[in-house]
C-alpha atoms as a PDB file:
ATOM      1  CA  UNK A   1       0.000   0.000   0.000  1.00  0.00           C
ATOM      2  CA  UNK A   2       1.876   3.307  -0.894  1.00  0.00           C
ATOM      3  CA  UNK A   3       0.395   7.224  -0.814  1.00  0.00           C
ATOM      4  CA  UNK A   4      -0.619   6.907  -4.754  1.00  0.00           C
ATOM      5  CA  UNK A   5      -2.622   4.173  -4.257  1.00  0.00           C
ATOM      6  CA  UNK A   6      -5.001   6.008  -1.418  1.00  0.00           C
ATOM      7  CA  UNK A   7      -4.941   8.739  -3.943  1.00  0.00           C
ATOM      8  CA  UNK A   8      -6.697   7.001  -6.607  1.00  0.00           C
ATOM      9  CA  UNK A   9      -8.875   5.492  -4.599  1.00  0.00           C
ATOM     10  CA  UNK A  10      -9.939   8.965  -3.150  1.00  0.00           C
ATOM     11  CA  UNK A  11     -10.042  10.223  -7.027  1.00  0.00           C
ATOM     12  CA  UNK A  12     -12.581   7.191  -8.260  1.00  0.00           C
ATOM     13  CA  UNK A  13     -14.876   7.954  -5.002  1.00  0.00           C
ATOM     14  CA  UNK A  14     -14.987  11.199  -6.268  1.00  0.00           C
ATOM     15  CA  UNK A  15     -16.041  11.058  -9.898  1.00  0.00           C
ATOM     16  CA  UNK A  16     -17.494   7.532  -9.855  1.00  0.00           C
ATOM     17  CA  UNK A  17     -15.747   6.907 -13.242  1.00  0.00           C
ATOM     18  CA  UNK A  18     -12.893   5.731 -14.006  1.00  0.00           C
ATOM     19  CA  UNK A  19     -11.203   7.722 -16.810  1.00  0.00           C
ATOM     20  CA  UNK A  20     -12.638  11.038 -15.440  1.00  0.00           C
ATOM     21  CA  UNK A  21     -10.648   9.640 -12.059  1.00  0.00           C
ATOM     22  CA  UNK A  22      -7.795   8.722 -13.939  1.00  0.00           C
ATOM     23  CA  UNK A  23      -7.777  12.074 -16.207  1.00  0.00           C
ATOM     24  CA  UNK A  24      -7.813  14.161 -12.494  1.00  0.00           C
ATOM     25  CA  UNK A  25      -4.637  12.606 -11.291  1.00  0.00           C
ATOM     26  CA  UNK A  26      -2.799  12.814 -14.533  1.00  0.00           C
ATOM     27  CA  UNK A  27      -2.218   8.910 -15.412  1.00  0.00           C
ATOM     28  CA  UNK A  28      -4.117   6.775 -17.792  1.00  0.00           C
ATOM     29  CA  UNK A  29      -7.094   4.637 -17.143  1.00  0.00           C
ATOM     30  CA  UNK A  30      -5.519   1.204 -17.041  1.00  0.00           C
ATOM     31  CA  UNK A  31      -2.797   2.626 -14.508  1.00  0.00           C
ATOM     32  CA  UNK A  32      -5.540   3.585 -12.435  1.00  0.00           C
ATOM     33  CA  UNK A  33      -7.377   0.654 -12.588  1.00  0.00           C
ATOM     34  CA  UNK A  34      -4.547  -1.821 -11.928  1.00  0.00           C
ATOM     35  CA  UNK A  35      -3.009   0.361  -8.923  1.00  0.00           C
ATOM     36  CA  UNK A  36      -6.839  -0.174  -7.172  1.00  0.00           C
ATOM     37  CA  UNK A  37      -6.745  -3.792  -7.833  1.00  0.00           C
ATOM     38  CA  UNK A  38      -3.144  -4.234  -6.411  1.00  0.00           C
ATOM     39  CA  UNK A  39      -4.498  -2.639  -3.302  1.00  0.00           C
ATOM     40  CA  UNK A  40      -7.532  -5.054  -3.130  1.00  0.00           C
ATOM     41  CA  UNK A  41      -5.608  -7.887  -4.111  1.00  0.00           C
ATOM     42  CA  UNK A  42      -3.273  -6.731  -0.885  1.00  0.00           C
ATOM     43  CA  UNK A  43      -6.367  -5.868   1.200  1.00  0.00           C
ATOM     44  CA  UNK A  44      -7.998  -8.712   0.378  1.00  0.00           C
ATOM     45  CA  UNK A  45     -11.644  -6.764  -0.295  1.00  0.00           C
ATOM     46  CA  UNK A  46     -13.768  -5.233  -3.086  1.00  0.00           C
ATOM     47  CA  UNK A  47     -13.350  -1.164  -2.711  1.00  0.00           C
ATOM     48  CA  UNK A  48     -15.822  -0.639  -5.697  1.00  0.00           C
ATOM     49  CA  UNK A  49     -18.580  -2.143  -7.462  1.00  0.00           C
ATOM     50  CA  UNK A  50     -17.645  -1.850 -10.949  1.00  0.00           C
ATOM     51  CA  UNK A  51     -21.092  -3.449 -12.167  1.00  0.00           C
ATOM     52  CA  UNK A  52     -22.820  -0.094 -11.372  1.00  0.00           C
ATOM     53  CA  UNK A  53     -22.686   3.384 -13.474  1.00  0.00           C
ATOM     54  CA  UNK A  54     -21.587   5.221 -12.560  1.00  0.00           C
ATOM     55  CA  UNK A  55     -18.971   3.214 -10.117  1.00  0.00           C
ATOM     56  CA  UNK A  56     -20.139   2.525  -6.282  1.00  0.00           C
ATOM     57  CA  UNK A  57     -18.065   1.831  -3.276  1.00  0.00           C
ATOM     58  CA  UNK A  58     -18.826  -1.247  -1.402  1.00  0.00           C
ATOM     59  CA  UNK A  59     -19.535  -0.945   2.106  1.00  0.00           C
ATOM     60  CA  UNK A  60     -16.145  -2.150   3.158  1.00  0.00           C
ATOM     61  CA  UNK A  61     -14.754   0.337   0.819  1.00  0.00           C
ATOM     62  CA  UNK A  62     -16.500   3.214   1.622  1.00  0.00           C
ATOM     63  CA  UNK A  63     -14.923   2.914   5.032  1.00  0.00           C
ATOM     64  CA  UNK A  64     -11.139   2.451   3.335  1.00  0.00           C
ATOM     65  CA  UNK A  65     -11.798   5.463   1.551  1.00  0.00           C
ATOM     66  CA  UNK A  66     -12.612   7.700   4.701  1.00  0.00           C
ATOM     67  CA  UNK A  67      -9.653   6.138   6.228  1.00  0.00           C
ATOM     68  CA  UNK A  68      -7.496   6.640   3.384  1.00  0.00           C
ATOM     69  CA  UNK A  69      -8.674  10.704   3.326  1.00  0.00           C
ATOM     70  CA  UNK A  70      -7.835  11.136   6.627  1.00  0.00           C
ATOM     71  CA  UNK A  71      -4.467   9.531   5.724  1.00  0.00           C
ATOM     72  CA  UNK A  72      -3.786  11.944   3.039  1.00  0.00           C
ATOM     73  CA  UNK A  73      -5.013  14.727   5.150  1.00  0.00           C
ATOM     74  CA  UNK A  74      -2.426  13.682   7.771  1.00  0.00           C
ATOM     75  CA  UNK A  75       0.118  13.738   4.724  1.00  0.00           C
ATOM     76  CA  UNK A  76      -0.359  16.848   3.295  1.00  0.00           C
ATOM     77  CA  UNK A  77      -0.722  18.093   7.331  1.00  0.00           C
ATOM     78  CA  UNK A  78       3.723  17.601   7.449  1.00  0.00           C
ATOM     79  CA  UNK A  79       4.414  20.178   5.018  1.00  0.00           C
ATOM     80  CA  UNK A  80       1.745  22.160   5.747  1.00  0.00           C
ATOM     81  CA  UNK A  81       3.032  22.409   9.480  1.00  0.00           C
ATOM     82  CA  UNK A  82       6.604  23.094   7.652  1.00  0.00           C
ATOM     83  CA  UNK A  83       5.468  26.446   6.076  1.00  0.00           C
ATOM     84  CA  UNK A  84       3.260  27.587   8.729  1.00  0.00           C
ATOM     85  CA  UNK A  85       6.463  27.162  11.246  1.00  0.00           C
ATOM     86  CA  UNK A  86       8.414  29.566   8.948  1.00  0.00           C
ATOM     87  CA  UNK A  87       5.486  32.051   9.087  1.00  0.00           C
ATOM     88  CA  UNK A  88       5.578  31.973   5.204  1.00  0.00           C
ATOM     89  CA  UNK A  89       2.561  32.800   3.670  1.00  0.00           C
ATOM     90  CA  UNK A  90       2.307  31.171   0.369  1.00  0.00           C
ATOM     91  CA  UNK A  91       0.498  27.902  -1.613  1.00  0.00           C
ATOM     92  CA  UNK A  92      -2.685  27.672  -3.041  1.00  0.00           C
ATOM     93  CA  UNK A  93      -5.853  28.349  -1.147  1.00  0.00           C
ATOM     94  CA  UNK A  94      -9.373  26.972  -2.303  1.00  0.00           C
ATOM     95  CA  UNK A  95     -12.210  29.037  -1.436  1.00  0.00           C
ATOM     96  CA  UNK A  96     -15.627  28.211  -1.489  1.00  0.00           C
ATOM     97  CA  UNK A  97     -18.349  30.887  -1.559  1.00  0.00           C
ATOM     98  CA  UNK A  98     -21.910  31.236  -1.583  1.00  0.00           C
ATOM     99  CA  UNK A  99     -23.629  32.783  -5.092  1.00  0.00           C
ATOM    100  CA  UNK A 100     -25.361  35.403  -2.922  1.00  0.00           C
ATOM    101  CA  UNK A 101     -22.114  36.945  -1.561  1.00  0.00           C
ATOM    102  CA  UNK A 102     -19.317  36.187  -4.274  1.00  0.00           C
ATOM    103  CA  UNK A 103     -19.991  38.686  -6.918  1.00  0.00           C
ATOM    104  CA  UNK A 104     -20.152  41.671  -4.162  1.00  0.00           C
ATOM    105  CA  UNK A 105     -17.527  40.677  -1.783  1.00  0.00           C
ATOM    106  CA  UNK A 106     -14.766  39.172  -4.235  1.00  0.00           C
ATOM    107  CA  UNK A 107     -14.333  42.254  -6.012  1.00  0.00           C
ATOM    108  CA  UNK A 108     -13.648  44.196  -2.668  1.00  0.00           C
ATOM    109  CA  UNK A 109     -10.204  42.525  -1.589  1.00  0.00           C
ATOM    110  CA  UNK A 110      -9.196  40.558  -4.466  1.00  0.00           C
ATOM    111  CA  UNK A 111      -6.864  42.826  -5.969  1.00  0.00           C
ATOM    112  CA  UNK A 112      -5.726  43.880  -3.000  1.00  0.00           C
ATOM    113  CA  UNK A 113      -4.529  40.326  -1.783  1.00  0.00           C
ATOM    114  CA  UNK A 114      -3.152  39.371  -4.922  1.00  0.00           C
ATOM    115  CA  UNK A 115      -0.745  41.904  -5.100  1.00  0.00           C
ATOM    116  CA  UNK A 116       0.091  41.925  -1.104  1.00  0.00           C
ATOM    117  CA  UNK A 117       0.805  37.581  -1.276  1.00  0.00           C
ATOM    118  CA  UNK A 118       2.019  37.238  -4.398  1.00  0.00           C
ATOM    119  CA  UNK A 119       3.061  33.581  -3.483  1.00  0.00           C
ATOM    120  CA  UNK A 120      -0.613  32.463  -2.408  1.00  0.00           C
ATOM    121  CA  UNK A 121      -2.917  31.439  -5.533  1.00  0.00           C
ATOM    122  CA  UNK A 122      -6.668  31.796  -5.040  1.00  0.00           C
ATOM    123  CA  UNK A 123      -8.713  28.948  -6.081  1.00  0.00           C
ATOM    124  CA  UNK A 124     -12.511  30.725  -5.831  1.00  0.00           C
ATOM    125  CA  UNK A 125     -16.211  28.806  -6.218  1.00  0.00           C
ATOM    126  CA  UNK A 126     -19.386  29.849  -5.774  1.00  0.00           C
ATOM    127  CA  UNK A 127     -21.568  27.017  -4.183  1.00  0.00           C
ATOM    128  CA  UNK A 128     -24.073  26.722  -2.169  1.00  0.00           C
ATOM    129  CA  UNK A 129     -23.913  26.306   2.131  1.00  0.00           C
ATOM    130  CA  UNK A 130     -24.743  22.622   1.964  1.00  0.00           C
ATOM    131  CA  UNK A 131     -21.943  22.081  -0.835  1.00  0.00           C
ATOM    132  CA  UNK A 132     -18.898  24.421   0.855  1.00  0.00           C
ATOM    133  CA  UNK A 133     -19.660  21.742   4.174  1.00  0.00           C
ATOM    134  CA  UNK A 134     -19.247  18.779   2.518  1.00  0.00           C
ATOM    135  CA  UNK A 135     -16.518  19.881   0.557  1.00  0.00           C
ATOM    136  CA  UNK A 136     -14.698  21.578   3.944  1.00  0.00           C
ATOM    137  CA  UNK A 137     -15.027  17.722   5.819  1.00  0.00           C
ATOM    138  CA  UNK A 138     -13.677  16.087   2.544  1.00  0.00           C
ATOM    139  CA  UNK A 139     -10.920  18.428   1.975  1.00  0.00           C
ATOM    140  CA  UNK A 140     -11.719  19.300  -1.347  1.00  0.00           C
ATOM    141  CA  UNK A 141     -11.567  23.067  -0.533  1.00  0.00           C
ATOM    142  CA  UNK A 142      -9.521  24.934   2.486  1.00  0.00           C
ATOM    143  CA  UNK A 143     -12.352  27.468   3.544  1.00  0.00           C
ATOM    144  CA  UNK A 144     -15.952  28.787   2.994  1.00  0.00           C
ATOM    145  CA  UNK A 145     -17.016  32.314   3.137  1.00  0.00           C
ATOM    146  CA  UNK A 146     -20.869  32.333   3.977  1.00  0.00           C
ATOM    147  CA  UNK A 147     -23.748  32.785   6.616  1.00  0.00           C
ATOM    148  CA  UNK A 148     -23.364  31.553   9.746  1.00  0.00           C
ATOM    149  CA  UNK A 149     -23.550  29.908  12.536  1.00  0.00           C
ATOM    150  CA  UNK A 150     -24.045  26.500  11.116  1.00  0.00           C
ATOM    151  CA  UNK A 151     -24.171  24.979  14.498  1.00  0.00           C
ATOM    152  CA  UNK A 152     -21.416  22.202  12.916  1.00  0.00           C
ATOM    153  CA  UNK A 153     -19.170  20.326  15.109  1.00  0.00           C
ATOM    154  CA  UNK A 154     -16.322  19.371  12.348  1.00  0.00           C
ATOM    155  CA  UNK A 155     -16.359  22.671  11.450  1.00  0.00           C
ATOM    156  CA  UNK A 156     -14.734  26.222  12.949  1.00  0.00           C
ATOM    157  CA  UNK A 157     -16.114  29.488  12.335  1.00  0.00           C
ATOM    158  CA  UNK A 158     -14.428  33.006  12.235  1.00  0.00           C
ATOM    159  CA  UNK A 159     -16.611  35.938  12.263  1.00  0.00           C
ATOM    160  CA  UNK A 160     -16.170  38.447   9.674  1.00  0.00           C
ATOM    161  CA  UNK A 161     -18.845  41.219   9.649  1.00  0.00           C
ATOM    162  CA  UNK A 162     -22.960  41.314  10.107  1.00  0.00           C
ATOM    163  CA  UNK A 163     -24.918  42.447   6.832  1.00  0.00           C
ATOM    164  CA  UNK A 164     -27.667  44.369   7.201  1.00  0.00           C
ATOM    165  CA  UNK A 165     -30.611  42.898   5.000  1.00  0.00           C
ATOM    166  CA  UNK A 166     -33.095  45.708   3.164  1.00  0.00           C
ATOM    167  CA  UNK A 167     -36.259  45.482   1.150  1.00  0.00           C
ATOM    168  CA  UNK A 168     -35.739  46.656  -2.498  1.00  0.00           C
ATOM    169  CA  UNK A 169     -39.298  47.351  -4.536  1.00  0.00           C
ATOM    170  CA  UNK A 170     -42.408  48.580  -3.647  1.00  0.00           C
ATOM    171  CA  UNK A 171     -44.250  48.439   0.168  1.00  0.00           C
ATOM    172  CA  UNK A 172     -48.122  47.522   0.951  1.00  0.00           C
ATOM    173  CA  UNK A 173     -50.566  50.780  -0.568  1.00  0.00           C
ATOM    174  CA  UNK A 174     -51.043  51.103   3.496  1.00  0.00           C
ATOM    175  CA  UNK A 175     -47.774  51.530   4.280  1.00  0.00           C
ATOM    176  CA  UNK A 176     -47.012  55.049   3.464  1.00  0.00           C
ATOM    177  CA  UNK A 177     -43.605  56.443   3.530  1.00  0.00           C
ATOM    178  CA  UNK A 178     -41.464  55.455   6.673  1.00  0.00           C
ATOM    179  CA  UNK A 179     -38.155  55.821   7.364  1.00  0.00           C
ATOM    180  CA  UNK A 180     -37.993  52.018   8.936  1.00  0.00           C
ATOM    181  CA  UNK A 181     -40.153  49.252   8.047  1.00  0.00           C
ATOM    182  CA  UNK A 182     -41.472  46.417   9.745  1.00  0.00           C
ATOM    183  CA  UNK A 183     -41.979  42.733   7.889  1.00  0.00           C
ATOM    184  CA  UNK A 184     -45.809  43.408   7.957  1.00  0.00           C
ATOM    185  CA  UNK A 185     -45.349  46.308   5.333  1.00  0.00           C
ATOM    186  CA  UNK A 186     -43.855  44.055   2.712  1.00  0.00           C
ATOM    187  CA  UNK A 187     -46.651  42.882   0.078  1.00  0.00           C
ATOM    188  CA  UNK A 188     -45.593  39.275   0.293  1.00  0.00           C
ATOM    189  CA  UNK A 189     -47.447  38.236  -2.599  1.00  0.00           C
ATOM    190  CA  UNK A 190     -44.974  40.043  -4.590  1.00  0.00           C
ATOM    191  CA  UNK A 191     -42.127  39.136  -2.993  1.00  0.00           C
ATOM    192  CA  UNK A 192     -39.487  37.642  -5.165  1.00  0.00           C
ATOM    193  CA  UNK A 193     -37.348  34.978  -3.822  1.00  0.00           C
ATOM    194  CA  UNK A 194     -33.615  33.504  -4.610  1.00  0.00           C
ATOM    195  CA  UNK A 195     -34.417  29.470  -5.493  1.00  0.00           C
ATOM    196  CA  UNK A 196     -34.191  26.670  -3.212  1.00  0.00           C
ATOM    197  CA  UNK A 197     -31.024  25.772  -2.378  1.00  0.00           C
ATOM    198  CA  UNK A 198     -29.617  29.076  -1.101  1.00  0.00           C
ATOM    199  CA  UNK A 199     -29.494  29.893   2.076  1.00  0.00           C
ATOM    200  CA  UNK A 200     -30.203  33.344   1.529  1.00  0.00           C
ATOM    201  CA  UNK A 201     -33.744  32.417   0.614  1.00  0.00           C
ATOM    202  CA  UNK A 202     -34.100  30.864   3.942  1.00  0.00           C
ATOM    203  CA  UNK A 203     -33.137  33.657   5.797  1.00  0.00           C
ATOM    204  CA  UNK A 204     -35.892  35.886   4.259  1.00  0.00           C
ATOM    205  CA  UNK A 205     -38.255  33.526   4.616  1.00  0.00           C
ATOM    206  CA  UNK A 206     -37.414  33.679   8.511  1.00  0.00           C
ATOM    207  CA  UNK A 207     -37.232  37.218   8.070  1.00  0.00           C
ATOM    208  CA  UNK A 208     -40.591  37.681   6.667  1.00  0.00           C
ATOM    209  CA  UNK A 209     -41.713  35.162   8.767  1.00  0.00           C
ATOM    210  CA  UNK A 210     -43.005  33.370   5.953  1.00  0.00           C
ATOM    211  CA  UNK A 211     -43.758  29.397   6.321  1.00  0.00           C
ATOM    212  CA  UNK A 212     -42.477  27.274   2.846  1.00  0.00           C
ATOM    213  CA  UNK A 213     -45.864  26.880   1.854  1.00  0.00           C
ATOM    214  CA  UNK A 214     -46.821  29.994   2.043  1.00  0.00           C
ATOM    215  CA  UNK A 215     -43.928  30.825  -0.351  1.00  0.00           C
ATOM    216  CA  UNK A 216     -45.914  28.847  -2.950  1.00  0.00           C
ATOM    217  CA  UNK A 217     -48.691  31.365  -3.045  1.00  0.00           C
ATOM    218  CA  UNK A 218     -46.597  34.135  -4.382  1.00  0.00           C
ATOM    219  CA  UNK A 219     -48.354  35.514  -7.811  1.00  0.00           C
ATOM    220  CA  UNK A 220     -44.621  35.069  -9.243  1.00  0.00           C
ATOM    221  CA  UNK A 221     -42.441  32.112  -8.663  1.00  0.00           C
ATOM    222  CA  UNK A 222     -39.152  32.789 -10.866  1.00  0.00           C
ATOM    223  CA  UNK A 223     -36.279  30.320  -9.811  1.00  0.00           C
ATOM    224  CA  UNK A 224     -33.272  32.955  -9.919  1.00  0.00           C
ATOM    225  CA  UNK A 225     -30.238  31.518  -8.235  1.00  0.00           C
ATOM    226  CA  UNK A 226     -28.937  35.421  -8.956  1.00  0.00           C
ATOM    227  CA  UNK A 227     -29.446  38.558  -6.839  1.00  0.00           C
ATOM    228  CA  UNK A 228     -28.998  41.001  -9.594  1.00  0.00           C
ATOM    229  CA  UNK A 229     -31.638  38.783 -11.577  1.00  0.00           C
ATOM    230  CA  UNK A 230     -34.357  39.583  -8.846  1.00  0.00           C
ATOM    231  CA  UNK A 231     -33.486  43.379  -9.264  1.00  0.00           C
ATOM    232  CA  UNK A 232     -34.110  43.540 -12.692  1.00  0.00           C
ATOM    233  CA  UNK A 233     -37.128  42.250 -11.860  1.00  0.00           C
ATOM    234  CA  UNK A 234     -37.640  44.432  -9.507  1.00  0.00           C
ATOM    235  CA  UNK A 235     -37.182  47.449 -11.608  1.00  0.00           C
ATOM    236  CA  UNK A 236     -39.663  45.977 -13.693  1.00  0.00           C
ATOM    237  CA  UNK A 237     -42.119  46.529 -11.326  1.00  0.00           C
ATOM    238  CA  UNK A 238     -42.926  43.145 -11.115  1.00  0.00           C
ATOM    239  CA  UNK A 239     -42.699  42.485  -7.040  1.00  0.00           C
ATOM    240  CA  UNK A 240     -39.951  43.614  -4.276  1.00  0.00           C
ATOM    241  CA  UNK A 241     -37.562  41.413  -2.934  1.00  0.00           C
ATOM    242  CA  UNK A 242     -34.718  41.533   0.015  1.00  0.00           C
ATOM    243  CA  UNK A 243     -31.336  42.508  -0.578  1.00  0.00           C
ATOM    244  CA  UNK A 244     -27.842  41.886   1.615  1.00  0.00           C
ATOM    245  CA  UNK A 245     -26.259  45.225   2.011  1.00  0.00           C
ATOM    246  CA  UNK A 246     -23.169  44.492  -0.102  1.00  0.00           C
ATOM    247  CA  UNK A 247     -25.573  44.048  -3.351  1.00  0.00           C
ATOM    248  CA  UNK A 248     -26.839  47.618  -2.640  1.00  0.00           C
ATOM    249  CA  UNK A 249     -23.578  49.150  -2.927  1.00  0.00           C
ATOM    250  CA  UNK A 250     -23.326  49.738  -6.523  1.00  0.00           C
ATOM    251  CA  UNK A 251     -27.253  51.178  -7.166  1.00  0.00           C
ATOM    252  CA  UNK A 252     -27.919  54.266  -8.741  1.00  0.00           C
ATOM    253  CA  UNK A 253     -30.171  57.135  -7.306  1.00  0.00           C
ATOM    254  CA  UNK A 254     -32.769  55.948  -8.824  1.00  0.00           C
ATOM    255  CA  UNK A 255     -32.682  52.258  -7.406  1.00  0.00           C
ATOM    256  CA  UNK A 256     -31.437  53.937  -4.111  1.00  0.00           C
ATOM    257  CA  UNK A 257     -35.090  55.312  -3.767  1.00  0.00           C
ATOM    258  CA  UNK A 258     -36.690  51.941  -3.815  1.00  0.00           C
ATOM    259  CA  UNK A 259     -34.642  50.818  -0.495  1.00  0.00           C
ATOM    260  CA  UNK A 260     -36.174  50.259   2.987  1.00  0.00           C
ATOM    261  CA  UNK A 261     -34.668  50.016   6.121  1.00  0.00           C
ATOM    262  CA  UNK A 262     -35.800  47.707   8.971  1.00  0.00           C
ATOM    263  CA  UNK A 263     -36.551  48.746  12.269  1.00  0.00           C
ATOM    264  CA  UNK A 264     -34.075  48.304  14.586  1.00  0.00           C
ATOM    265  CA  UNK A 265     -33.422  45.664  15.897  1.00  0.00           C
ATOM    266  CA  UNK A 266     -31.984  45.569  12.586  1.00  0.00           C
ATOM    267  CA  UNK A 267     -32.064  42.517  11.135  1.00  0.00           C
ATOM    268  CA  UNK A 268     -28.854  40.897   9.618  1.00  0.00           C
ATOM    269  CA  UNK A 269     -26.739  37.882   8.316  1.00  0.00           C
ATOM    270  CA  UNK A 270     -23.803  36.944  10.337  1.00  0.00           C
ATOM    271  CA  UNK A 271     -20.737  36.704   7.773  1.00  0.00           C
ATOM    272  CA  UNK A 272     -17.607  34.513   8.316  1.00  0.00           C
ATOM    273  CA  UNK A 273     -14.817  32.113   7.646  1.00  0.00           C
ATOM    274  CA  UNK A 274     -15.370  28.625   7.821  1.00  0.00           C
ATOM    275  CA  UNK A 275     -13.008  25.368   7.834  1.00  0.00           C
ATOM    276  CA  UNK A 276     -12.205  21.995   8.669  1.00  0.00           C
ATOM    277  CA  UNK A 277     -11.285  21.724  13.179  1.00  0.00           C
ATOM    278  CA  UNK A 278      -8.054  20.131  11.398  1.00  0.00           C
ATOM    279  CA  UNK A 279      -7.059  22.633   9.091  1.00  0.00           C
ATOM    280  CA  UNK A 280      -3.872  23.635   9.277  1.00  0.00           C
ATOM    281  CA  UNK A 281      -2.766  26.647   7.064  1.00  0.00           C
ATOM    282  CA  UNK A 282      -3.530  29.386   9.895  1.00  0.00           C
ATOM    283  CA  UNK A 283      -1.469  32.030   8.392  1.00  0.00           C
ATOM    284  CA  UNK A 284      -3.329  32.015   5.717  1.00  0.00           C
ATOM    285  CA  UNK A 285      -6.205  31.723   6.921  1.00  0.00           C
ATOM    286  CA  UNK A 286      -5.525  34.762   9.018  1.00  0.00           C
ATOM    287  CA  UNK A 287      -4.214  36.787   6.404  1.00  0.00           C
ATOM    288  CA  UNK A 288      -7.214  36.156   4.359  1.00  0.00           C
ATOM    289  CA  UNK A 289      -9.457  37.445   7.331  1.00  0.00           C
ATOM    290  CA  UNK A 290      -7.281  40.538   7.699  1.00  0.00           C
ATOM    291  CA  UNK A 291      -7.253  41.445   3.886  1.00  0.00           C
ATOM    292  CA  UNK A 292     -11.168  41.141   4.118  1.00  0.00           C
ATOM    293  CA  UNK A 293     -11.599  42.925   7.340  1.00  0.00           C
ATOM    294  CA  UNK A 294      -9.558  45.797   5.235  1.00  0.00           C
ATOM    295  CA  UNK A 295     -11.813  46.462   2.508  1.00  0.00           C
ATOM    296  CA  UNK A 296     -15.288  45.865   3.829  1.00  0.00           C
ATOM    297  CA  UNK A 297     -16.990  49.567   4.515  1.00  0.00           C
ATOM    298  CA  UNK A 298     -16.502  50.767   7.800  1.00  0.00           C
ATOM    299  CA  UNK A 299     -20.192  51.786   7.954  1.00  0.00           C
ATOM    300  CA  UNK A 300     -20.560  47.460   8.038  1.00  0.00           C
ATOM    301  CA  UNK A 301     -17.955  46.748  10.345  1.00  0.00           C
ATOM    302  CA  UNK A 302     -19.612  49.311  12.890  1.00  0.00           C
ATOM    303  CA  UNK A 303     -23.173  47.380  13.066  1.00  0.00           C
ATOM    304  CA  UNK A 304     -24.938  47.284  16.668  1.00  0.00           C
ATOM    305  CA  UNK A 305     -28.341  46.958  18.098  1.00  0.00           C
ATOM    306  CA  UNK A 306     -28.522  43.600  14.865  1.00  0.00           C
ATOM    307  CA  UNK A 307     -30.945  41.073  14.984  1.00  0.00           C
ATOM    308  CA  UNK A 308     -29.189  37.880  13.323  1.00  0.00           C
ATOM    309  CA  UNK A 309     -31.321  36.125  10.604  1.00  0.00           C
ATOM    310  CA  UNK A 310     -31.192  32.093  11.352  1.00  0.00           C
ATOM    311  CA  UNK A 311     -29.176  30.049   8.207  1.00  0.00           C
ATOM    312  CA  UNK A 312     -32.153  27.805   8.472  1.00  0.00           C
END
């Protein structure tokens, strides 16, 4: 049993086909597929049911292959504890980010970490909550950026800042003008909503204090997995919807008007850094943090009196 072997076997869990598997780590198929045998020739058991498509572990197998990430984890753990001894900051760094925050918080402090590590390579996806955990406990990605608390035991969390949510679009015809709003002066009939899936939708659901089923009853159900989709729509006059304060930085005067602030408490999503309790790479984990924590608006770092929105 050697290191390359666990790798493949890692790689074929992943895709569930072989020359996808074998394409990922850079070898042919039949290389693959004879370095797996080996190993269950050695182990004496069946890792995968090759009679299914796509490919299955067995049940002994599936438990081999958790073993064998931890192993690699373990591995990769050496020189990882190596660089982060010599304080260097440098290697690659996979992020995963949820679709609601990525196009509105990337642009802030990208530029400006690139050119202050120029030894650390980003590796950025947008995903959603449920798909940055898994990922996170199977080490296919170093850290998520999203809404918290996830209430996760595997998992850390590092608070970043709280985002204030608004409503964007037109109020009930017996709300008047205010200056702060309450969830009962939203028409929720014509409230637009982010599909399922996001976690973002959840959160103004809770907000709104709006049960699933009553989400069906809205007059329009438009499965947008985009923000800036559901302001266009918006602006079309075709229903309000709720918007996280970085997605309202870069409106015009005229989109400005159509904002609404909550009442205080106000209400909020709770921002941070997630990763694995084994993760390693602190430095850069910290030096992420620090380069966001730089660029967000001070007007967002300075939230009090916040009322956080549950993930769920």
């Amino acid at each position: 049993m050697n290191i390359q072997q666990l790798e493949y076997v890692v790689a074929l869990d992943k895709h569930r086909h072989f020359l996808k598997a074998s394409e990922a780590c850079f070898i042919t198929q039949a290389t693959l597929s004879g370095m797996i045998k080996k190993l269950e020739e050695e182990l004496n058991v069946t890792l995968f049911d090759r009679s299914k498509y796509p490919v299955e572990p067995t049940d002994v197998g599936k438990k081999i292959i958790e073993q064998a990430r931890i192993a690699l984890r373990e591995i990769n753990r050496i020189k990882e504890i190596v660089t982060e001894e010599t304080g260097e900051i440098k290697g690659d760094i996979k992020i995963g980010i949820i679709p609601s925050l990525a196009p509105y918080l990337i642009p802030l402090f990208i530029r400006d970490f690139t050119d202050t590590y120029k030894e650390v390579k980003l590796i950025i996806n947008e995903m959603t909550t449920e798909k940055i955990k898994q990922k996170l406990k199977d080490s296919d990605i170093d850290v998520g950026i999203l809404a918290i608390p996830l209430m996760d035991k595997e998992l850390k969390e590092d608070t970043l800042f709280y985002e204030e949510f608004y409503h964007y679009g037109e109020l009930n015809l017996n709300s008047g003008k205010k200056k702060y709003i309450l969830p009962e002066d939203i028409n929720l009939p014509k409230l637009l909503l982010l599909e399922e899936g996001h976690c973002l939708r959840n959160q103004v659901l809770n907000l709104c204090e709006l049960r699933v089923k009553d989400s069906k009853d809205l007059r329009i159900e438009y499965q947008s997995g985009s923000i800036e989709t559901l302001k266009q729509m918006v602006d079309l006059e075709l229903g309000s919807t709720i918007l996280p304060e970085l997605s309202i930085l870069t409106l015009n005067g005229k989109q400005k008007d159509k904002l609404s602030s909550f009442s205080a408490p106000y209400p909020v999503r709770e921002i941070g850094l997630v990763y694995s309790s084994h993760y390693i790479k602190k430095n850069l984990i910290e030096a992420l943090k620090k380069c966001i924590l730089d660029n967000i608006p001070d007007k967002i770092l300075s939230k009090k009196n916040v009322c956080i929105i549950p993930v769920k």
